[in-house]
PDB file of N, CA and C in Angstrom:
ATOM      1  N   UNK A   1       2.496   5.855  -6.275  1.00  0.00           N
ATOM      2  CA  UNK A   1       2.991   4.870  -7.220  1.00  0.00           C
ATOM      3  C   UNK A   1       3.757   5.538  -8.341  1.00  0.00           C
ATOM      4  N   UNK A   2       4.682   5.123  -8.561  1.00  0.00           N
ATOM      5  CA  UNK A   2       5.369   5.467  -9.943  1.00  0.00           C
ATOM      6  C   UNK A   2       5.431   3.934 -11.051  1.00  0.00           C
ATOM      7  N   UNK A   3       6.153   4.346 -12.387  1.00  0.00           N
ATOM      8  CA  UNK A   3       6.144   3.209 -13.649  1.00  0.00           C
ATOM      9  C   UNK A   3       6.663   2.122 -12.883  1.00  0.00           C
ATOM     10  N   UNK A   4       7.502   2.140 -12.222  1.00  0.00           N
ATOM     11  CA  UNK A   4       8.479   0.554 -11.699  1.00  0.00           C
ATOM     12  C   UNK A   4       7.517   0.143 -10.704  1.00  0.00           C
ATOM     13  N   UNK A   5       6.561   1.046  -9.612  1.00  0.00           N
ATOM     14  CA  UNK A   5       5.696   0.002  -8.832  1.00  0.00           C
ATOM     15  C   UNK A   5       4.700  -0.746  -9.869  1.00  0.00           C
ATOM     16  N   UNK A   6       4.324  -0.670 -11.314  1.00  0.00           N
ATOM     17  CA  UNK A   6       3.362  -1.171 -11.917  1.00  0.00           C
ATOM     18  C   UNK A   6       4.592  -2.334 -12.525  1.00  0.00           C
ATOM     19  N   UNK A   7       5.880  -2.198 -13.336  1.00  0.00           N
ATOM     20  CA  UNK A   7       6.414  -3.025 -13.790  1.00  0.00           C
ATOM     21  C   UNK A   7       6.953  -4.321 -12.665  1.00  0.00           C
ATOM     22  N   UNK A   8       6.709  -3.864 -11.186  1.00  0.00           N
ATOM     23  CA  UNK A   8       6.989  -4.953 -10.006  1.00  0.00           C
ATOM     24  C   UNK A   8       6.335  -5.565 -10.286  1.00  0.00           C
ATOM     25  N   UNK A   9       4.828  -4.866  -9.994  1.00  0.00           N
ATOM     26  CA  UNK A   9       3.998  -5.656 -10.348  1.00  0.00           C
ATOM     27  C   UNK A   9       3.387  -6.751 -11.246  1.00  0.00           C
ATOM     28  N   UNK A  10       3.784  -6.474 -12.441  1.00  0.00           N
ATOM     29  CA  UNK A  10       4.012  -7.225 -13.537  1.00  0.00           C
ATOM     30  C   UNK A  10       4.440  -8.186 -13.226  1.00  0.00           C
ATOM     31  N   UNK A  11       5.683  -8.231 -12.812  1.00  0.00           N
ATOM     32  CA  UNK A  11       6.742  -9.157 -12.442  1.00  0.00           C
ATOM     33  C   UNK A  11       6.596 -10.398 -11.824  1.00  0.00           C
ATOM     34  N   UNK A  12       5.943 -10.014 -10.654  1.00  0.00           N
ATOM     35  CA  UNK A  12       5.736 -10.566  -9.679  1.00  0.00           C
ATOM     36  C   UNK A  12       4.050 -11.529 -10.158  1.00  0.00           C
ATOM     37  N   UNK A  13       3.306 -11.073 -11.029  1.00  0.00           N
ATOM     38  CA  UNK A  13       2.234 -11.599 -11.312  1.00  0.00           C
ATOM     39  C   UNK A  13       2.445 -12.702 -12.167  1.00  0.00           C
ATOM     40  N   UNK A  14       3.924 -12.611 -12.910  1.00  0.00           N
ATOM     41  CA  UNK A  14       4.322 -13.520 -13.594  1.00  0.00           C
ATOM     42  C   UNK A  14       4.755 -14.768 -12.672  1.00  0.00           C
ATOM     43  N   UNK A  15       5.785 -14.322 -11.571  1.00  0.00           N
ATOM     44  CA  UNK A  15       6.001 -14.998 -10.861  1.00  0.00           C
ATOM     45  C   UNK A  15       5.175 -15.963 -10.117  1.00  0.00           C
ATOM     46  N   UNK A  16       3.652 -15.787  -9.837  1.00  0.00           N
ATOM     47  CA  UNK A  16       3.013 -15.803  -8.851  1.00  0.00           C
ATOM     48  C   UNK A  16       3.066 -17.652  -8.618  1.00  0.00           C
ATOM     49  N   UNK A  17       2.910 -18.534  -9.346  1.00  0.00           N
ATOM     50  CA  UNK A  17       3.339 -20.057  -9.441  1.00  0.00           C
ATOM     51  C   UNK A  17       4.488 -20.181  -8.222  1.00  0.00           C
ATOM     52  N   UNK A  18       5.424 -19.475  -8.802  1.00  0.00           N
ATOM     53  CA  UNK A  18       6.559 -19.754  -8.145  1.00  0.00           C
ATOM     54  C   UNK A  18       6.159 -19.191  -6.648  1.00  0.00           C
ATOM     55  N   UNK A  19       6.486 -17.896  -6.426  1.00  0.00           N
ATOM     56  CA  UNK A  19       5.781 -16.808  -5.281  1.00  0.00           C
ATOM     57  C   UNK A  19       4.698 -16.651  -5.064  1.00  0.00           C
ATOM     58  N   UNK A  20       3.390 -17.055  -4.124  1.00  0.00           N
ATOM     59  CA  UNK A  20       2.220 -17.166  -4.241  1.00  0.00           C
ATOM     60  C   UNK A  20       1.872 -15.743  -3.241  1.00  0.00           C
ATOM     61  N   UNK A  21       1.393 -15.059  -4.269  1.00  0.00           N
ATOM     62  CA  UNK A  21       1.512 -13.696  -3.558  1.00  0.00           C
ATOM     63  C   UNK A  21      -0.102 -13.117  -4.057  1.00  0.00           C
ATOM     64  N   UNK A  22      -0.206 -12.105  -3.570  1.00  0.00           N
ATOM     65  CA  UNK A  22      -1.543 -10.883  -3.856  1.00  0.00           C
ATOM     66  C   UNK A  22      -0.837  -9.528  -3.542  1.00  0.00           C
ATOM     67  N   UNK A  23      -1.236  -8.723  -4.473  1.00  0.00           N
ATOM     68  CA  UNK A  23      -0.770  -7.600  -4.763  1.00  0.00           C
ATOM     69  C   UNK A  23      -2.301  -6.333  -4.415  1.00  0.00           C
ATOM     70  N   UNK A  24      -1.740  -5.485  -3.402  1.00  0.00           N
ATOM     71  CA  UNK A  24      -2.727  -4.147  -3.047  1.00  0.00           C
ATOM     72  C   UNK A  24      -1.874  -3.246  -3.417  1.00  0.00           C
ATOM     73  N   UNK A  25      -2.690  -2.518  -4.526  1.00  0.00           N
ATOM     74  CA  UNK A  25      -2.178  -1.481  -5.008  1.00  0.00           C
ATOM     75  C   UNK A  25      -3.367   0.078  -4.557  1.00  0.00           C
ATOM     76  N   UNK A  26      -2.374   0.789  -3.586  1.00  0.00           N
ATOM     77  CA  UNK A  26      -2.935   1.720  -2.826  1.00  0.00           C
ATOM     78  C   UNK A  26      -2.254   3.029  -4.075  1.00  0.00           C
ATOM     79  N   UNK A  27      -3.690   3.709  -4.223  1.00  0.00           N
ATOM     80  CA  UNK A  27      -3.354   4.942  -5.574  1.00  0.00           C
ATOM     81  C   UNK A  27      -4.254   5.851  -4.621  1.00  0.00           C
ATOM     82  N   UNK A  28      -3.825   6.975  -4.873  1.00  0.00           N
ATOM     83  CA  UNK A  28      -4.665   8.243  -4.388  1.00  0.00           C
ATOM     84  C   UNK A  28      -5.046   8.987  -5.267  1.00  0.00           C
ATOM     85  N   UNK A  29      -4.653   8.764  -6.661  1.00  0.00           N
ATOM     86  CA  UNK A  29      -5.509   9.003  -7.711  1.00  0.00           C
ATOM     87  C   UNK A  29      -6.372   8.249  -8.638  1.00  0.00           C
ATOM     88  N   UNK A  30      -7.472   8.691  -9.238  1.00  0.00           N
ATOM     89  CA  UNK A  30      -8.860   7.745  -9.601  1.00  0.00           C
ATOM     90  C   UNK A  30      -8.049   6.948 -10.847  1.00  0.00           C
ATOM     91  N   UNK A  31      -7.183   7.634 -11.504  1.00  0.00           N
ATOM     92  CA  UNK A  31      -6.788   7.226 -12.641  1.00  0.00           C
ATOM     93  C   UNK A  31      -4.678   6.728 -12.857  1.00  0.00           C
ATOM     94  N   UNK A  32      -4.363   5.972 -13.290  1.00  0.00           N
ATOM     95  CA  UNK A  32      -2.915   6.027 -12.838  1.00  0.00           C
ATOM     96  C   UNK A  32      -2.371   6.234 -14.634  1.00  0.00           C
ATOM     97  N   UNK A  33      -3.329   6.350 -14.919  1.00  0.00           N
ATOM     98  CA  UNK A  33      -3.421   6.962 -16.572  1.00  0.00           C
ATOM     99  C   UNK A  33      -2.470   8.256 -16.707  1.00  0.00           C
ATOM    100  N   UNK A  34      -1.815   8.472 -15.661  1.00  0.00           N
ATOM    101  CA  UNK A  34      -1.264  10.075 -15.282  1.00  0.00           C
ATOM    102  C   UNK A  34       0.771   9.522 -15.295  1.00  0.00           C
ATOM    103  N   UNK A  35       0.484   8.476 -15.118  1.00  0.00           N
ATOM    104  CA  UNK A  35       2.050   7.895 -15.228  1.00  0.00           C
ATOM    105  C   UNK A  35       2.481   8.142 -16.232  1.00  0.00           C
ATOM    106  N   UNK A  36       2.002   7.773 -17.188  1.00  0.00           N
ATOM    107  CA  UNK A  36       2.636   7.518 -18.907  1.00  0.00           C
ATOM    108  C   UNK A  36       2.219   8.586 -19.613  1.00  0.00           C
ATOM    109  N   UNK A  37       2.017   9.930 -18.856  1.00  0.00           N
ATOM    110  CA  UNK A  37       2.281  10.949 -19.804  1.00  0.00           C
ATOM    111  C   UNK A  37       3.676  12.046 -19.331  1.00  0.00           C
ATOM    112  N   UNK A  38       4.367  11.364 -21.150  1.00  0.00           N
ATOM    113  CA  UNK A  38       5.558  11.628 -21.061  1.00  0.00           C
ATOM    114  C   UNK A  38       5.008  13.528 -21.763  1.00  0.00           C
ATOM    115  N   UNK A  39       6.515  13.911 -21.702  1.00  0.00           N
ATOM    116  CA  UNK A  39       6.737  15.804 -22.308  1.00  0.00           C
ATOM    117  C   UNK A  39       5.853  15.626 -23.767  1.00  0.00           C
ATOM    118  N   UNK A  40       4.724  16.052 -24.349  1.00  0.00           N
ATOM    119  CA  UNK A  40       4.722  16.847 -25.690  1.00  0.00           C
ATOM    120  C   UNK A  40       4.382  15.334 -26.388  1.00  0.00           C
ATOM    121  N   UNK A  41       3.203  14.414 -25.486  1.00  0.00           N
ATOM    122  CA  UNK A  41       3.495  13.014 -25.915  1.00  0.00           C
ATOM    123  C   UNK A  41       2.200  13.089 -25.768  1.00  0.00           C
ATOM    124  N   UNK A  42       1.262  13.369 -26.922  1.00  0.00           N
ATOM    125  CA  UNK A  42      -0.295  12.649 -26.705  1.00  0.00           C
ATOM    126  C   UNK A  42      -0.854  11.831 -26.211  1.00  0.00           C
ATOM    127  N   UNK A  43      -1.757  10.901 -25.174  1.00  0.00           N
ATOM    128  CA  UNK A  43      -1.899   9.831 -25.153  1.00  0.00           C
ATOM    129  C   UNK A  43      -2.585   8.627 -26.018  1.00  0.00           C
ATOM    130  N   UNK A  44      -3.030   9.515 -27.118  1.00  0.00           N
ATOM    131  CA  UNK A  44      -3.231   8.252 -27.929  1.00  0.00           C
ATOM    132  C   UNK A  44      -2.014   8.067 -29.313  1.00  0.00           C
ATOM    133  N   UNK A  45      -1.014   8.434 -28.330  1.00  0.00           N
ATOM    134  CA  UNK A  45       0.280   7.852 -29.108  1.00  0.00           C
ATOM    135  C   UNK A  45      -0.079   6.522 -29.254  1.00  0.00           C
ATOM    136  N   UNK A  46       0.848   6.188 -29.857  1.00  0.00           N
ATOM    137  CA  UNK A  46       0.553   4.386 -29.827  1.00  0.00           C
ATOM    138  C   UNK A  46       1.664   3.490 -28.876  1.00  0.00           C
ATOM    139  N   UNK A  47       2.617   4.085 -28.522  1.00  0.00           N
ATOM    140  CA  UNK A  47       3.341   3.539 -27.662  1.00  0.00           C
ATOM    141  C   UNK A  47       2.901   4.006 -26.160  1.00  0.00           C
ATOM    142  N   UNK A  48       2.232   5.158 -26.337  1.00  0.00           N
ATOM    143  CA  UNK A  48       1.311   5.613 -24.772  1.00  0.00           C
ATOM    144  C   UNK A  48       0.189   4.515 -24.855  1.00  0.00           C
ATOM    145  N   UNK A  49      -0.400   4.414 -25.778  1.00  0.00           N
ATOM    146  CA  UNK A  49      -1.768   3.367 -25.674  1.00  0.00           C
ATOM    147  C   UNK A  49      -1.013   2.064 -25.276  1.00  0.00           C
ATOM    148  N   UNK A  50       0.047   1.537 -25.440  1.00  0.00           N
ATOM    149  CA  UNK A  50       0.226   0.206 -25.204  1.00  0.00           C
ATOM    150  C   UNK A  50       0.944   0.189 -23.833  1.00  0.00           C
ATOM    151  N   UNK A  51       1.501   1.536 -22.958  1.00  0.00           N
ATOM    152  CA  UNK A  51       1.664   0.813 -21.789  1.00  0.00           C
ATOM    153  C   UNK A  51       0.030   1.100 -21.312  1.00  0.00           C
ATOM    154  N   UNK A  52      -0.649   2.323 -21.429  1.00  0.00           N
ATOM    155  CA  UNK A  52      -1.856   2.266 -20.772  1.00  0.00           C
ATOM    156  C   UNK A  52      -2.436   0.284 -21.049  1.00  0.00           C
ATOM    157  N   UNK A  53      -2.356  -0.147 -22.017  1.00  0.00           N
ATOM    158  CA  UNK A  53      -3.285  -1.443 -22.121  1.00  0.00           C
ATOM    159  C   UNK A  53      -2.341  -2.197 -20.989  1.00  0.00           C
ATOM    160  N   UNK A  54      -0.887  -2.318 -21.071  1.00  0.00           N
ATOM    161  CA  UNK A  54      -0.586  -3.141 -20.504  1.00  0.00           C
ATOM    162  C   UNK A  54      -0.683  -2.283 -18.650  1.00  0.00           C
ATOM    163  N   UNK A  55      -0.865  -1.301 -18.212  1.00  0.00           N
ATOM    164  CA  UNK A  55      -0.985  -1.160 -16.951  1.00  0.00           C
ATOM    165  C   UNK A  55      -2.499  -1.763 -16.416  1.00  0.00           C
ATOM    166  N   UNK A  56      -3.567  -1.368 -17.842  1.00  0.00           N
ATOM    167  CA  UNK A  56      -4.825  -1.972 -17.275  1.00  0.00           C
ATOM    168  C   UNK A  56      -4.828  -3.306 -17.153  1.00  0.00           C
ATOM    169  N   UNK A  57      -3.721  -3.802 -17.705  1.00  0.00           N
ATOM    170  CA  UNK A  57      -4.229  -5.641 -17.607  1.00  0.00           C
ATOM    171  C   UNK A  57      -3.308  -6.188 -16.351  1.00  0.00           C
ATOM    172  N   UNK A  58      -2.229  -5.238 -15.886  1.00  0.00           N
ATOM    173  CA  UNK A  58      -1.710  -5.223 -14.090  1.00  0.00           C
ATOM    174  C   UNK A  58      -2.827  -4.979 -13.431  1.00  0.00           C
ATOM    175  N   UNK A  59      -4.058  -3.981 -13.568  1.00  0.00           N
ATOM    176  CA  UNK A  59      -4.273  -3.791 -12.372  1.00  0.00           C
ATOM    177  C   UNK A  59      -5.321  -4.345 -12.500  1.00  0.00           C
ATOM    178  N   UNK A  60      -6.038  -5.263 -13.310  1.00  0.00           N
ATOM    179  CA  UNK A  60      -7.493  -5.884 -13.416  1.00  0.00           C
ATOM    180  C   UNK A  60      -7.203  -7.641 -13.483  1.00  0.00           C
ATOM    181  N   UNK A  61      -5.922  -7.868 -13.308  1.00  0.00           N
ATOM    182  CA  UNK A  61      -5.695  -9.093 -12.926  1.00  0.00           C
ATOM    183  C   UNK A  61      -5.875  -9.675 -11.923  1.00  0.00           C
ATOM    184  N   UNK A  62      -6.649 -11.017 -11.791  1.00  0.00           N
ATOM    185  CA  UNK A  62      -7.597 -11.434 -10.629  1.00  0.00           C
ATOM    186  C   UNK A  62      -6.566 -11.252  -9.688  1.00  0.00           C
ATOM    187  N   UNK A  63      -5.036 -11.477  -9.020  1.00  0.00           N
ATOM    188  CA  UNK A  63      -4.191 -11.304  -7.705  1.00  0.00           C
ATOM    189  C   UNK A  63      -3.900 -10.105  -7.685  1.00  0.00           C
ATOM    190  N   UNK A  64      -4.306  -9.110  -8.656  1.00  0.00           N
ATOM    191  CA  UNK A  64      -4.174  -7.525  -8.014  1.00  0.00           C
ATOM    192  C   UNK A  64      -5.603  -6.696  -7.531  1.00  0.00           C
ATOM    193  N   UNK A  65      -5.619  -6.276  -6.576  1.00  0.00           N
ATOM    194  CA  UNK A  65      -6.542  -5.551  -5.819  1.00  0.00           C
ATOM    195  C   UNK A  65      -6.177  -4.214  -5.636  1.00  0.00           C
ATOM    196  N   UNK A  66      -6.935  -3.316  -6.698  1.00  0.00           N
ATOM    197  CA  UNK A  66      -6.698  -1.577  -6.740  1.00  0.00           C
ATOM    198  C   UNK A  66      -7.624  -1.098  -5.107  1.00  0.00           C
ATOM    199  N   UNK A  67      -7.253  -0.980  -4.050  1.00  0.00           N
ATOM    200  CA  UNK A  67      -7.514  -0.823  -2.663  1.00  0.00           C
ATOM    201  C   UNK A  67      -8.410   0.445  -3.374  1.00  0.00           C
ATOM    202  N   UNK A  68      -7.796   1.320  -3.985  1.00  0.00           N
ATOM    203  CA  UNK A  68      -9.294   2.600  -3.655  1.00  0.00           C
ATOM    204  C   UNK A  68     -10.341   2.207  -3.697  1.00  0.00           C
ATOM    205  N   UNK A  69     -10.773   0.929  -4.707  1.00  0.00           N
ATOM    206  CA  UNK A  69     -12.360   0.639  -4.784  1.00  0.00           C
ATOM    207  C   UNK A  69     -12.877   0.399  -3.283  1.00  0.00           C
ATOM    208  N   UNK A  70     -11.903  -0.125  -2.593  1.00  0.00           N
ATOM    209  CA  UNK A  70     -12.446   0.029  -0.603  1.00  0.00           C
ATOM    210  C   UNK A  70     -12.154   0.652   0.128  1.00  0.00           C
ATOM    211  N   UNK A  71     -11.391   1.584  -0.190  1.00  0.00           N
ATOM    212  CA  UNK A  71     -11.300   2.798   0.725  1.00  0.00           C
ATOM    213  C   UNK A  71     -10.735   4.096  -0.328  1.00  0.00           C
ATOM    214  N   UNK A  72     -12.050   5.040  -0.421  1.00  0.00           N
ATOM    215  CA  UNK A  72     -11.862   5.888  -1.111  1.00  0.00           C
ATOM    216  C   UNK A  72     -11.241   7.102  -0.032  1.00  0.00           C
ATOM    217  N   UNK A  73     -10.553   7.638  -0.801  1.00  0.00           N
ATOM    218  CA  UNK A  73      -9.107   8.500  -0.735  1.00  0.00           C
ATOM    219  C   UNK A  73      -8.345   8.226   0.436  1.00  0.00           C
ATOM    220  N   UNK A  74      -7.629   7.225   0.031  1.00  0.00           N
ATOM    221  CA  UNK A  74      -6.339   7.056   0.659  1.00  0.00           C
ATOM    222  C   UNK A  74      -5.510   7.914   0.323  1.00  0.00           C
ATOM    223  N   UNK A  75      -4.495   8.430   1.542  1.00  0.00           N
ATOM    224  CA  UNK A  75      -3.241   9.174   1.029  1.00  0.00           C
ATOM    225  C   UNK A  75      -2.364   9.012   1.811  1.00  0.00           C
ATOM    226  N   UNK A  76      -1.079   8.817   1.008  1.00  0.00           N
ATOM    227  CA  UNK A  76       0.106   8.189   2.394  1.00  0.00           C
ATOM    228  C   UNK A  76       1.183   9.447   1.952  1.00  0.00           C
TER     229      UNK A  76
END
């Protein structure tokens, strides 16, 4: 996964009325907390803390399903 598969996601969760969809998001790492660290950029920047809030509220939204919780270590 990279930033734009989480901002699809977004997207598409907005959409979901319109597009009646479910979203599996397959990560091979425990944490995706690893995206949004930019060069020489702390993460409790405050602009790092606010995509971390907004990636946790993509992936804990009832039509997204983080697949590792059912199959631990996937790797594609």
């Amino acid at each position: 996964n990279d930033l734009s598969d989480f901002y699809l996601t977004q997207n598409l969760v907005k959409l979901r009325h319109i597009i009646p969809t479910t979203i599996d998001i397959i990560e091979k790492l425990p944490s995706f907390c690893y995206l949004v660290r930019y060069d020489n950029v702390v993460s409790d920047h405050l602009e790092i803390k606010n995509v971390i809030y907004i990636f946790t509220k993509i992936v804990e939204h009832e039509h997204v399903k983080e697949l590792q919780e059912f199959y631990y270590n996937i790797y594609l």
